[in-house]
C-alpha atoms as a PDB file:
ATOM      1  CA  UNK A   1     -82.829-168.601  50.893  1.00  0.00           C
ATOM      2  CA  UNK A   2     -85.301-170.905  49.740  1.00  0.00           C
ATOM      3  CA  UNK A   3     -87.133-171.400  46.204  1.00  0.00           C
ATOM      4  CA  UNK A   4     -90.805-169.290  45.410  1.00  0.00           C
ATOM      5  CA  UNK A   5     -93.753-171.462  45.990  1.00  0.00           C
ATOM      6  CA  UNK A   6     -95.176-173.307  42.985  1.00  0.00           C
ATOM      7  CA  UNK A   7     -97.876-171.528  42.685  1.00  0.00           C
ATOM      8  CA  UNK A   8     -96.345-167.888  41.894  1.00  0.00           C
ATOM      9  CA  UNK A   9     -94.188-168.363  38.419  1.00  0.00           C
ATOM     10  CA  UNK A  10     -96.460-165.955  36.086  1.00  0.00           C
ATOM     11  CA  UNK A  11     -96.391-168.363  37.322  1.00  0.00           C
ATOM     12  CA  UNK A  12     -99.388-167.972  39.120  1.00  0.00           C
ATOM     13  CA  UNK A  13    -101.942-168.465  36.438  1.00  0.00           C
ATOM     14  CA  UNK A  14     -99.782-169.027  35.092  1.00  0.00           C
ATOM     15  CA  UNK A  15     -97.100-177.672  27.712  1.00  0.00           C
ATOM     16  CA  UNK A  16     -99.127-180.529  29.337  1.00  0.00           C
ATOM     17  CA  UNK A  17    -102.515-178.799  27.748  1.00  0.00           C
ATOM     18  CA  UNK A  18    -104.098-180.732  30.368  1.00  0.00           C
ATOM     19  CA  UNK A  19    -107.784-180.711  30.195  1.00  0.00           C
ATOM     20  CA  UNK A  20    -109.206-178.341  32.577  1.00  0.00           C
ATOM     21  CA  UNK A  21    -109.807-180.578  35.472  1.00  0.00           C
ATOM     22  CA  UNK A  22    -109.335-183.708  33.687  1.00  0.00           C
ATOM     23  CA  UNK A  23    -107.908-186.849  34.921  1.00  0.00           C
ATOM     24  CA  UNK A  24    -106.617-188.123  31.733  1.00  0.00           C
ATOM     25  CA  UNK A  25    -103.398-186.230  29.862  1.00  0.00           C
ATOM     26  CA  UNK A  26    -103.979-184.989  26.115  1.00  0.00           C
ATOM     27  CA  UNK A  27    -101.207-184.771  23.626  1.00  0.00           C
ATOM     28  CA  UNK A  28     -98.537-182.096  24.240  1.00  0.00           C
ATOM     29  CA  UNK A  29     -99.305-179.306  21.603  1.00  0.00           C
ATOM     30  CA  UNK A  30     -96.667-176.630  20.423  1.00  0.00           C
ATOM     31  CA  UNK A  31     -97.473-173.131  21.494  1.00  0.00           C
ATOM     32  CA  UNK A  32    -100.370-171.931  18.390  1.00  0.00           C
ATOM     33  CA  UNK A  33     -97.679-170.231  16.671  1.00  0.00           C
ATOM     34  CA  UNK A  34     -94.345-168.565  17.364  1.00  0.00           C
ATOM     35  CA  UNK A  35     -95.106-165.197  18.761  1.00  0.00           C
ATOM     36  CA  UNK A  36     -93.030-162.417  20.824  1.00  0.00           C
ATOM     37  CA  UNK A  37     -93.812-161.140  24.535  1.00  0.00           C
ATOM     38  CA  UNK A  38     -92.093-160.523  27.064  1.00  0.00           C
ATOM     39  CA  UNK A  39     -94.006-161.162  31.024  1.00  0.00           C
ATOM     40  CA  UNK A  40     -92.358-159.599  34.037  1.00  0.00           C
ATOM     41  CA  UNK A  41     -93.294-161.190  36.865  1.00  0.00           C
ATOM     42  CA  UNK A  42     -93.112-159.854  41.211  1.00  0.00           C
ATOM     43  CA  UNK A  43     -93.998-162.049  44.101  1.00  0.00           C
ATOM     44  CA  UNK A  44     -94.983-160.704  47.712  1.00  0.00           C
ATOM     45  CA  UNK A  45     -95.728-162.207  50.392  1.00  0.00           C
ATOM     46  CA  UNK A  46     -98.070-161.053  53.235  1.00  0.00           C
ATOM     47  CA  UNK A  47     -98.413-157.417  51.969  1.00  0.00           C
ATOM     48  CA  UNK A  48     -94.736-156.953  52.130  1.00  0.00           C
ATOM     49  CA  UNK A  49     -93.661-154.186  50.106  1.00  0.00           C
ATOM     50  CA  UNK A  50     -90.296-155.521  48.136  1.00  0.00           C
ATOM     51  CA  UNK A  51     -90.854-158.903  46.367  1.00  0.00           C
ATOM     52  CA  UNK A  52     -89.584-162.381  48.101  1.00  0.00           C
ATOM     53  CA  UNK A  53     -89.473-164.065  44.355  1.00  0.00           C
ATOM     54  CA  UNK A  54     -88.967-162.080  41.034  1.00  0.00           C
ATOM     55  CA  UNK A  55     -89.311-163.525  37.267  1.00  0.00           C
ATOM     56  CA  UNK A  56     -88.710-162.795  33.987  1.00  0.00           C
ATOM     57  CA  UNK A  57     -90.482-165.241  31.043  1.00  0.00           C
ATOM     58  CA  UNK A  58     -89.528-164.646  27.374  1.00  0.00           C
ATOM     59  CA  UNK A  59     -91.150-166.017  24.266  1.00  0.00           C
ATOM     60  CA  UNK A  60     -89.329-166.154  21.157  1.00  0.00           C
ATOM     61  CA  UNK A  61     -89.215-168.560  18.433  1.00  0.00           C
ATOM     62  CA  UNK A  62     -91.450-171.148  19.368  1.00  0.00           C
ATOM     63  CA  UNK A  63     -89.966-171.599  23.103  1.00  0.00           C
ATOM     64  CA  UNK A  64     -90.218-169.907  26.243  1.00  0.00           C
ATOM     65  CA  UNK A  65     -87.210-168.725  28.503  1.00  0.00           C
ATOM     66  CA  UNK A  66     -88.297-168.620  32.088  1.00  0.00           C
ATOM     67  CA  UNK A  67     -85.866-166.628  34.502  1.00  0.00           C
ATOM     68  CA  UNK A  68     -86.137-166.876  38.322  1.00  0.00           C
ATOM     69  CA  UNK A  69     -84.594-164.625  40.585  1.00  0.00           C
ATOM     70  CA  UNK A  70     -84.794-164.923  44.688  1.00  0.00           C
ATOM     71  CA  UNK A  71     -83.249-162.352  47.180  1.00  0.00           C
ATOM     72  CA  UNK A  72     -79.208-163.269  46.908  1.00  0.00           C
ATOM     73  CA  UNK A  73     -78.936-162.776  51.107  1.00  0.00           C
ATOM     74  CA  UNK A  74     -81.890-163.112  53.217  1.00  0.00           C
ATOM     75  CA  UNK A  75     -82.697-160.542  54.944  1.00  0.00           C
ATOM     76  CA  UNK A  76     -80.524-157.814  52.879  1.00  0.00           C
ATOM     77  CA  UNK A  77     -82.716-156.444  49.992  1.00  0.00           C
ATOM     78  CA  UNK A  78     -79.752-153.765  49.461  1.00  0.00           C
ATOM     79  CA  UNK A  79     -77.900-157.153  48.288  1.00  0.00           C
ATOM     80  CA  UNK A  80     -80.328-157.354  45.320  1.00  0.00           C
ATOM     81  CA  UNK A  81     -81.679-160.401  43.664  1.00  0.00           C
ATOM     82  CA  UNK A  82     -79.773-163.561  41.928  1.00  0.00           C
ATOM     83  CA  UNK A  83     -80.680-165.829  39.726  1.00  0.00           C
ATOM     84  CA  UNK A  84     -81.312-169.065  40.631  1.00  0.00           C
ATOM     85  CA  UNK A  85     -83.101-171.161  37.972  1.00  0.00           C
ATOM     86  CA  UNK A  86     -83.519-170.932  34.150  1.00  0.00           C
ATOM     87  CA  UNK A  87     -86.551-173.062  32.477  1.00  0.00           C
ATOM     88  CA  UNK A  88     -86.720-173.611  28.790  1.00  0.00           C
ATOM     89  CA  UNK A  89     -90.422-174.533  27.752  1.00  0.00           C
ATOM     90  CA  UNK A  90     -89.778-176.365  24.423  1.00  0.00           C
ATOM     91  CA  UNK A  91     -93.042-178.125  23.293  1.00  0.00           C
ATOM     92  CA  UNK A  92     -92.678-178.541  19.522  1.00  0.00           C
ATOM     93  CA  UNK A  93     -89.649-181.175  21.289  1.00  0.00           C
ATOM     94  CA  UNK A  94     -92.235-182.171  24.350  1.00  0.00           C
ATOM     95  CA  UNK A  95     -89.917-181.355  26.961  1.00  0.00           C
ATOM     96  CA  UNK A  96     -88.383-178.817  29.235  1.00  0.00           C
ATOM     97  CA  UNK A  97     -84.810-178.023  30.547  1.00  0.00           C
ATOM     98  CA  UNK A  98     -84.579-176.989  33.809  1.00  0.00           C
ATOM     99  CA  UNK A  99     -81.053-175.467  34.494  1.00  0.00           C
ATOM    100  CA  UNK A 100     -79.086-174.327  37.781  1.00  0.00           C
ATOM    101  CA  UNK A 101     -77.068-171.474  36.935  1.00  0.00           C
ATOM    102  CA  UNK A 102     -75.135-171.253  40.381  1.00  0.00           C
ATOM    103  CA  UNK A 103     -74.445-175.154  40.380  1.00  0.00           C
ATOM    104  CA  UNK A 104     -74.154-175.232  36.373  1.00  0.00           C
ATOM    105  CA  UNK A 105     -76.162-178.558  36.205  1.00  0.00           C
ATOM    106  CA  UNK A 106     -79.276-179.265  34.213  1.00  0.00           C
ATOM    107  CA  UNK A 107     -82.150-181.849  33.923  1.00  0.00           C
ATOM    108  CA  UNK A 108     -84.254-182.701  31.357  1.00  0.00           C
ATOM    109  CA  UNK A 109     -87.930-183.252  31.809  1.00  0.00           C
ATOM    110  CA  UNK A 110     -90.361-184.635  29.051  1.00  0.00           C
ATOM    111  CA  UNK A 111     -94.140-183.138  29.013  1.00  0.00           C
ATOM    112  CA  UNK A 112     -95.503-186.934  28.991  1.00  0.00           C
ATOM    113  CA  UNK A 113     -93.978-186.890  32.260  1.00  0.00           C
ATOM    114  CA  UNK A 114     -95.547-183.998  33.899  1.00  0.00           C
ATOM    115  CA  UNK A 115     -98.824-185.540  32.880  1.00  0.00           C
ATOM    116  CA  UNK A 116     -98.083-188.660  34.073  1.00  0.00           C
ATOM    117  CA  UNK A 117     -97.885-187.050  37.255  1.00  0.00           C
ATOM    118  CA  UNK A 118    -100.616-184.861  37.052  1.00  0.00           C
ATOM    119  CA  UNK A 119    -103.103-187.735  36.907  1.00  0.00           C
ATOM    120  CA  UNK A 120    -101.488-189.417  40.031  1.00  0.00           C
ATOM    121  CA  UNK A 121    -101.886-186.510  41.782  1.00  0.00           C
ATOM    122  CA  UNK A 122    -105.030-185.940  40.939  1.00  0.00           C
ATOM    123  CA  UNK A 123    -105.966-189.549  41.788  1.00  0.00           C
ATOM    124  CA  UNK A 124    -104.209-188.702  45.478  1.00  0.00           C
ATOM    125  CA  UNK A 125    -105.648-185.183  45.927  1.00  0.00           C
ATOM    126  CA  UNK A 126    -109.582-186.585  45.390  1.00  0.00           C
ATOM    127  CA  UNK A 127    -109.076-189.267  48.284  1.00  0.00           C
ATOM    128  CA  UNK A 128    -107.437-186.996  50.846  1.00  0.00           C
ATOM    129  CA  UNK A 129    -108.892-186.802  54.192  1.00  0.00           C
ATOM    130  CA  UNK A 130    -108.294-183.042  54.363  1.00  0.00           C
ATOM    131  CA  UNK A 131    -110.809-180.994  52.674  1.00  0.00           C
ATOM    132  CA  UNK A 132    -109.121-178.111  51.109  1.00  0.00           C
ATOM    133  CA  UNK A 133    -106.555-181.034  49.191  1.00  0.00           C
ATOM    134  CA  UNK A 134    -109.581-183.248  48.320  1.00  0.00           C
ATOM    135  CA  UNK A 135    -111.689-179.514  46.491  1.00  0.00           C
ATOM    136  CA  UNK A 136    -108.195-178.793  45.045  1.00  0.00           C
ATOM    137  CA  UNK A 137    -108.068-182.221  43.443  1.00  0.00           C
ATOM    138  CA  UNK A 138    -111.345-181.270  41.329  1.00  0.00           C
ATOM    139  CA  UNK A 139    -112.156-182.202  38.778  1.00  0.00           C
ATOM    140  CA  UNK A 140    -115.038-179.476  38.694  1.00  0.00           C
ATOM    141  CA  UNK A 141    -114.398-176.120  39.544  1.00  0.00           C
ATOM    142  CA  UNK A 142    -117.645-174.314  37.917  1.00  0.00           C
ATOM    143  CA  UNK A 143    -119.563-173.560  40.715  1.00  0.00           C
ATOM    144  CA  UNK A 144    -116.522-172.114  42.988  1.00  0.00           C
ATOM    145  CA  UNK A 145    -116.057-169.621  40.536  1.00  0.00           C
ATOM    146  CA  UNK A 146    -117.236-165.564  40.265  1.00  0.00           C
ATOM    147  CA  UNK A 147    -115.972-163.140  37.882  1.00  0.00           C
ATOM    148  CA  UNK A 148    -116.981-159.546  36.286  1.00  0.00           C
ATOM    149  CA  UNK A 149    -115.616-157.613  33.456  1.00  0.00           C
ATOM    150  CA  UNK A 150    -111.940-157.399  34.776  1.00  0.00           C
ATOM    151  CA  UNK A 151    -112.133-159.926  38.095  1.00  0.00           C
ATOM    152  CA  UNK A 152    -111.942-163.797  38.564  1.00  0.00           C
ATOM    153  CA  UNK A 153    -112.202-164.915  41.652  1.00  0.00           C
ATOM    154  CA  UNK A 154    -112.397-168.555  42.588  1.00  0.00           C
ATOM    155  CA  UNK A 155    -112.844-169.801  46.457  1.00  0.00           C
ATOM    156  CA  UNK A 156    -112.790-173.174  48.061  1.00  0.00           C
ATOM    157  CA  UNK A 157    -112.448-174.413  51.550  1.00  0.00           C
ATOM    158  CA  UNK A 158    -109.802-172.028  53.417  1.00  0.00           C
ATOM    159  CA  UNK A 159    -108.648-170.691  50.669  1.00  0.00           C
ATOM    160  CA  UNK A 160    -109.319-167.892  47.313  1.00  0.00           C
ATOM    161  CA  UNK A 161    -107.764-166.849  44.554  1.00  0.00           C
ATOM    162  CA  UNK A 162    -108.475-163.527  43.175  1.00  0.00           C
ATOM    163  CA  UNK A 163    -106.990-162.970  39.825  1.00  0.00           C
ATOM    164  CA  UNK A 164    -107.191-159.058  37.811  1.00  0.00           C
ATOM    165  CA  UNK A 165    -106.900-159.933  33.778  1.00  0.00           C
ATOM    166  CA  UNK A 166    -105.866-157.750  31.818  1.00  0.00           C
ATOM    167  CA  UNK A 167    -106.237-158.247  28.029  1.00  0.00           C
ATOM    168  CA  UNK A 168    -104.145-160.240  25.449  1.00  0.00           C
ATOM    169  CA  UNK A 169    -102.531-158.841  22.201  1.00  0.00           C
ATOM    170  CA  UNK A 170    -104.644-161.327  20.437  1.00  0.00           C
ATOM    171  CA  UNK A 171    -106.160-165.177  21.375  1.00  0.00           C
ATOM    172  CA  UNK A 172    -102.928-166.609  20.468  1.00  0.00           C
ATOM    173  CA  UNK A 173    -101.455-164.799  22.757  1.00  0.00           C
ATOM    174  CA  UNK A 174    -103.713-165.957  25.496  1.00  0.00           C
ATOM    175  CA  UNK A 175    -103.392-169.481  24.495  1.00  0.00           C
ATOM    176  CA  UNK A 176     -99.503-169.104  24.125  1.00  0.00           C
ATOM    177  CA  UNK A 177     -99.079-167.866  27.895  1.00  0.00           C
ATOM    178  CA  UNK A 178    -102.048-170.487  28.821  1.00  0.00           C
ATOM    179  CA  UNK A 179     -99.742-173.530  27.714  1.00  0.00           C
ATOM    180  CA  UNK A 180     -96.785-172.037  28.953  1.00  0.00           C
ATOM    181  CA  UNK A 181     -98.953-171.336  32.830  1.00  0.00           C
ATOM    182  CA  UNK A 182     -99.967-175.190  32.719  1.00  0.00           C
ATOM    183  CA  UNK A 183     -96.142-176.325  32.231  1.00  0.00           C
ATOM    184  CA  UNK A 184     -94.985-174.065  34.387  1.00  0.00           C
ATOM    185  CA  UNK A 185     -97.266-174.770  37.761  1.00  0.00           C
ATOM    186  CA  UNK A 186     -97.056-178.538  36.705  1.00  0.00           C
ATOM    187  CA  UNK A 187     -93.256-178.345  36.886  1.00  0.00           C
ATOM    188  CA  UNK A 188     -93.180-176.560  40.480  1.00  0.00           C
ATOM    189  CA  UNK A 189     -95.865-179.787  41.277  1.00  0.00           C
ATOM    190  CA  UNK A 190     -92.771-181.617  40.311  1.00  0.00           C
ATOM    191  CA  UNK A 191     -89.831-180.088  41.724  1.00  0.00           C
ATOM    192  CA  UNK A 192     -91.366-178.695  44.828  1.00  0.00           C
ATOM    193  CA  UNK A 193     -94.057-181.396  46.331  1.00  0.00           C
ATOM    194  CA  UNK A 194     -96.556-179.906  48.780  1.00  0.00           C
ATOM    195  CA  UNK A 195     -99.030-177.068  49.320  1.00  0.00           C
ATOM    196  CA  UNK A 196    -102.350-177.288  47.220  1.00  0.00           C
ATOM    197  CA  UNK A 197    -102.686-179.359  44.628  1.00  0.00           C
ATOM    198  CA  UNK A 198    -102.298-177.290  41.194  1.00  0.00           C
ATOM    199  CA  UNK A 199    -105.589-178.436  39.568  1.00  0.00           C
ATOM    200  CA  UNK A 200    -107.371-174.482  40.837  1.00  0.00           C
ATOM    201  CA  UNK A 201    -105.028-172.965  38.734  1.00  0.00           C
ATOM    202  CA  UNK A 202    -104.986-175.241  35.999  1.00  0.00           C
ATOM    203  CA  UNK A 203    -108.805-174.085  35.805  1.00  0.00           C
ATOM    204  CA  UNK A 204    -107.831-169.971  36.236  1.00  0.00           C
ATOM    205  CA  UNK A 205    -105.855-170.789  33.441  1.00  0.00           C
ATOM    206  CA  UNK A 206    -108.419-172.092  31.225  1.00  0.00           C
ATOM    207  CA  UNK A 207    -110.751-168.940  32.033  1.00  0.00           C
ATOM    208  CA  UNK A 208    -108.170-166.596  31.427  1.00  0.00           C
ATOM    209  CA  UNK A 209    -107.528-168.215  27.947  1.00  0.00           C
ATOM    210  CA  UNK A 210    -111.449-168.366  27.460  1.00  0.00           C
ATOM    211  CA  UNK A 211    -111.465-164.546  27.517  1.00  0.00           C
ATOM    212  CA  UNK A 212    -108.406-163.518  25.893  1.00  0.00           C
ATOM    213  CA  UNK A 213    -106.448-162.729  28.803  1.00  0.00           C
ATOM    214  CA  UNK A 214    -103.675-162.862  30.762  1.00  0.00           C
ATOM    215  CA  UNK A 215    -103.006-162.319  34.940  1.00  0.00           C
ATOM    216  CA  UNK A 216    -102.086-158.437  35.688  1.00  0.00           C
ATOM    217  CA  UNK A 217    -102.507-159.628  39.065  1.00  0.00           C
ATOM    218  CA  UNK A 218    -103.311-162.479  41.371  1.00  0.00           C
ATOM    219  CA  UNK A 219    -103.607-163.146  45.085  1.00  0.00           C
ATOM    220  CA  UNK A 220    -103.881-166.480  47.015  1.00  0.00           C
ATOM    221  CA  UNK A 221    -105.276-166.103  50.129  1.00  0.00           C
ATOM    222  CA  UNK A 222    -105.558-169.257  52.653  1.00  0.00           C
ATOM    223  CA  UNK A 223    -106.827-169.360  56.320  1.00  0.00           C
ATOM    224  CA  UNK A 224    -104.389-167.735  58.335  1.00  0.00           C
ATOM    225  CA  UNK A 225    -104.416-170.954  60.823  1.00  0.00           C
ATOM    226  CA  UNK A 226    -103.366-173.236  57.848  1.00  0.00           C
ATOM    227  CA  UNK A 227    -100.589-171.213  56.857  1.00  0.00           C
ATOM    228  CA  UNK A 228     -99.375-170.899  60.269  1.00  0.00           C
ATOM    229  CA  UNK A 229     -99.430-175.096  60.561  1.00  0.00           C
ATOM    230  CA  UNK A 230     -97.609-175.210  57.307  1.00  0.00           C
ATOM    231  CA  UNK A 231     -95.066-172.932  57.659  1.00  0.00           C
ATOM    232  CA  UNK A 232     -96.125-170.443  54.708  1.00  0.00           C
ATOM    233  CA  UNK A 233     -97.783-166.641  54.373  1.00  0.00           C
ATOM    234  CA  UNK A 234    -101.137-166.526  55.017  1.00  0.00           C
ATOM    235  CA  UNK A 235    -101.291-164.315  51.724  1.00  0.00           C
ATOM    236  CA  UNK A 236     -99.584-164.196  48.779  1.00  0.00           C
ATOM    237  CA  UNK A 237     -99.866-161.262  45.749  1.00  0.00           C
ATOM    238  CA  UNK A 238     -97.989-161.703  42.154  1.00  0.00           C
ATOM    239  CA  UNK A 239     -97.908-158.671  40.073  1.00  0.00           C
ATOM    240  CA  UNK A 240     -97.622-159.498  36.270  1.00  0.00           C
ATOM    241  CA  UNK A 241     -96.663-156.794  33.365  1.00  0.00           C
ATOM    242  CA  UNK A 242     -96.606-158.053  29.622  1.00  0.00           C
ATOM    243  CA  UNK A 243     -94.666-156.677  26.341  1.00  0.00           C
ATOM    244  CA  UNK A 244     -95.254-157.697  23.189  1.00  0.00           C
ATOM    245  CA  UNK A 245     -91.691-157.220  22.081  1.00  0.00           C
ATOM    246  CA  UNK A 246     -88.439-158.147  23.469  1.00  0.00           C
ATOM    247  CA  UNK A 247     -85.869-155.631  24.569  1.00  0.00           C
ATOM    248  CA  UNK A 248     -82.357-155.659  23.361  1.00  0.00           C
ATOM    249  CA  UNK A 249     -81.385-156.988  26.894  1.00  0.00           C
ATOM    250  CA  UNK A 250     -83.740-159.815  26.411  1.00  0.00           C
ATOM    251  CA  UNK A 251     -81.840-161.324  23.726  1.00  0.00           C
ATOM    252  CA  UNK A 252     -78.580-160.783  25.253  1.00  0.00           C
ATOM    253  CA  UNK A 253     -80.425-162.864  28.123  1.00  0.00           C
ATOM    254  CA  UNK A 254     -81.501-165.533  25.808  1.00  0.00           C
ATOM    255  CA  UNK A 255     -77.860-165.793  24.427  1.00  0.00           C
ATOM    256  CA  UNK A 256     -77.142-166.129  28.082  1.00  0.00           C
ATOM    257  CA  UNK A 257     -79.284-168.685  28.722  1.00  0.00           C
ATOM    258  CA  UNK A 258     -78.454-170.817  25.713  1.00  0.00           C
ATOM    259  CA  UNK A 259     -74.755-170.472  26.543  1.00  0.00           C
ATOM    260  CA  UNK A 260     -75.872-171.877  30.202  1.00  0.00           C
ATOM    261  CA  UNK A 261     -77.747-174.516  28.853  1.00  0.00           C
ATOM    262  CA  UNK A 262     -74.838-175.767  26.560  1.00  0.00           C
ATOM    263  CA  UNK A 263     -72.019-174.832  29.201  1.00  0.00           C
ATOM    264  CA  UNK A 264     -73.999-177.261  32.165  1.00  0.00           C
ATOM    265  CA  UNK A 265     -73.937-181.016  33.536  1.00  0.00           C
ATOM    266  CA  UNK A 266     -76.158-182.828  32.164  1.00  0.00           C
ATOM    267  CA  UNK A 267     -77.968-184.626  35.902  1.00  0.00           C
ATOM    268  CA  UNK A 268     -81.169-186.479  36.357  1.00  0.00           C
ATOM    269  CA  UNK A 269     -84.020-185.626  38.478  1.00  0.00           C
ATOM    270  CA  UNK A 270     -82.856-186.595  41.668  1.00  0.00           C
ATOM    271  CA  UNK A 271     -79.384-184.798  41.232  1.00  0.00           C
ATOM    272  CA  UNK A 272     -80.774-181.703  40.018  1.00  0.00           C
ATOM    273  CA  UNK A 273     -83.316-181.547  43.179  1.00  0.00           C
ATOM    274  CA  UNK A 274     -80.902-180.296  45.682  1.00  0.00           C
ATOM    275  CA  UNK A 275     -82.556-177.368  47.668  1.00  0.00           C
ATOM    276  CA  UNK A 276     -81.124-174.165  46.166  1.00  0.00           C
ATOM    277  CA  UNK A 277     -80.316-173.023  49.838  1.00  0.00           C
ATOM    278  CA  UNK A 278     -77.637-175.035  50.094  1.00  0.00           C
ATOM    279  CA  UNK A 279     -76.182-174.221  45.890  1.00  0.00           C
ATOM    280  CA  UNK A 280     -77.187-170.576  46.222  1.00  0.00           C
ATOM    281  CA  UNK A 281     -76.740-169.325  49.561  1.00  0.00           C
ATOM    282  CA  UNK A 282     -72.554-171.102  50.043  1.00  0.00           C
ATOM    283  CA  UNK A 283     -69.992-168.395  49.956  1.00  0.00           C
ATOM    284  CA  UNK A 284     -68.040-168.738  46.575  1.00  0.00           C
ATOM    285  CA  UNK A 285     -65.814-171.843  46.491  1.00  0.00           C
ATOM    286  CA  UNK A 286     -68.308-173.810  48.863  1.00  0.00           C
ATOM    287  CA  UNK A 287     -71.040-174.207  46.767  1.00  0.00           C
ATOM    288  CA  UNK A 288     -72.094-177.708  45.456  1.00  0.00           C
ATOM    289  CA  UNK A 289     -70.649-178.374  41.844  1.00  0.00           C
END
């Protein structure tokens, strides 16, 4: 089993509030103000019809609770899925926790640093040889893009994204899950190196916020012959469906989570990044502690 690409957490367009396309970080803001929603989140992969990634992000309080579930036996979809990684987005305290349920360690990981690394990467990205990695570096998407009433679509070389919004309770809303998107594909940039730089999305993000909305759907398509050198699917499609309230099994899931996050190790970086294959996939009794 292996972890979702970056790029999918509602996650796809899917809190550095880096400036769209800019080099330079800003200040870490706290979400506008503390709202409620809920944000269910499926990921498939080359029009495969049950999800290879599935998420659930909550907002309550002020935070964000970010739950990521992958397929617990590859292969088996009768043998469900299993969570694998809980995320707390906490920028009123400039950070977020990143916590291994199946290994019970966690890391913590301030926003300055995810900017930090932002602006290296965009440094690296805009002096690549390969084309696709030097467009994805930006810092100016605004002639790649084309939208409609209900369509964004933006398209670079060997690759589109094609996002379907769907409209926010209200603009705090849309800036709420915009902050949260930014941290989120920032942090995958961090944990999981490689693919295309996350710069696009940064700037889907800031067009979905711009009109009040948030992802229903989005698909990432790249040249079949690039995917096939990398390793990856050729074409990717997250399906996103938003609540503005939280069930009554949401809270018992945030109660979960806290209990996890004051229950586990406390590791740094390089601890914490051991591939979940190895953590998630060992029969009970084998797996890493």
């Amino acid at each position: 089993m292996t972890r979702a690409p970056y790029w999918c957490s509602p996650l796809v367009v899917l809190a550095a509030s880096l400036p769209l396309g800019a080099g330079d970080p800003s200040e870490p803001q706290p979400f506008p103000e503390p709202l409620t929603m809920r944000v269910e989140s499926d990921l498939f992969s080359d029009g495969a019809s049950e999800p290879v990634a599935r998420s659930l992000t909550l907002f309550d309080g002020g935070v964000a609770w970010d739950f990521l579930e992958l397929p617990a036996a590859k292969g088996r979809p009768e043998a469900g899925m299993q969570l694998v990684e809980i995320v707390l987005h906490d920028p009123a305290r400039e950070r977020v926790v990143v916590i291994d349920p199946v290994r019970r360690v966690k890391t913590e990981i301030p926003l300055i640093r995810l900017e930090r690394m932002s602006v290296s990467l965009a440094k690296w990205a805009r002096s690549s040889d390969d084309r696709l990695v030097r467009w994805a570096g930006g810092p100016d998407f605004t002639g790649n893009f084309a939208e409609d009433d209900d369509t964004l679509v933006l398209s670079g070389p060997r690759v589109r994204y094609a996002v379907t919004l769907a409209a926010a309770e209200s603009p705090v809303a849309a800036e709420t899950y915009r902050q949260f998107a930014d941290t989120a594909i920032l942090l995958k940039a961090l944990l999981h190196p490689g693919g295309i730089p996350p710069f696009p999305r940064l700037a889907l993000n800031r067009r979905l916020e711009a009109a009040a909305a948030i992802p229903s759907e989005v698909t990432l398509e790249i040249d079949p012959r690039l995917a096939m050198v990398a390793g990856g699917a050729a074409r990717l499609r997250s399906v996103h469906k938003s609540h503005p309230r939280l069930l009554a099994a949401d809270r018992r899931l945030i109660a979960d989570a806290e209990a996890h996050v004051a229950g586990a190790e406390a590791v740094d970086l390089a601890a914490f990044a051991v591939p979940v294959t190895a953590a998630a996939s060992a029969p009970d009794g084998e797996r890493q502690e």
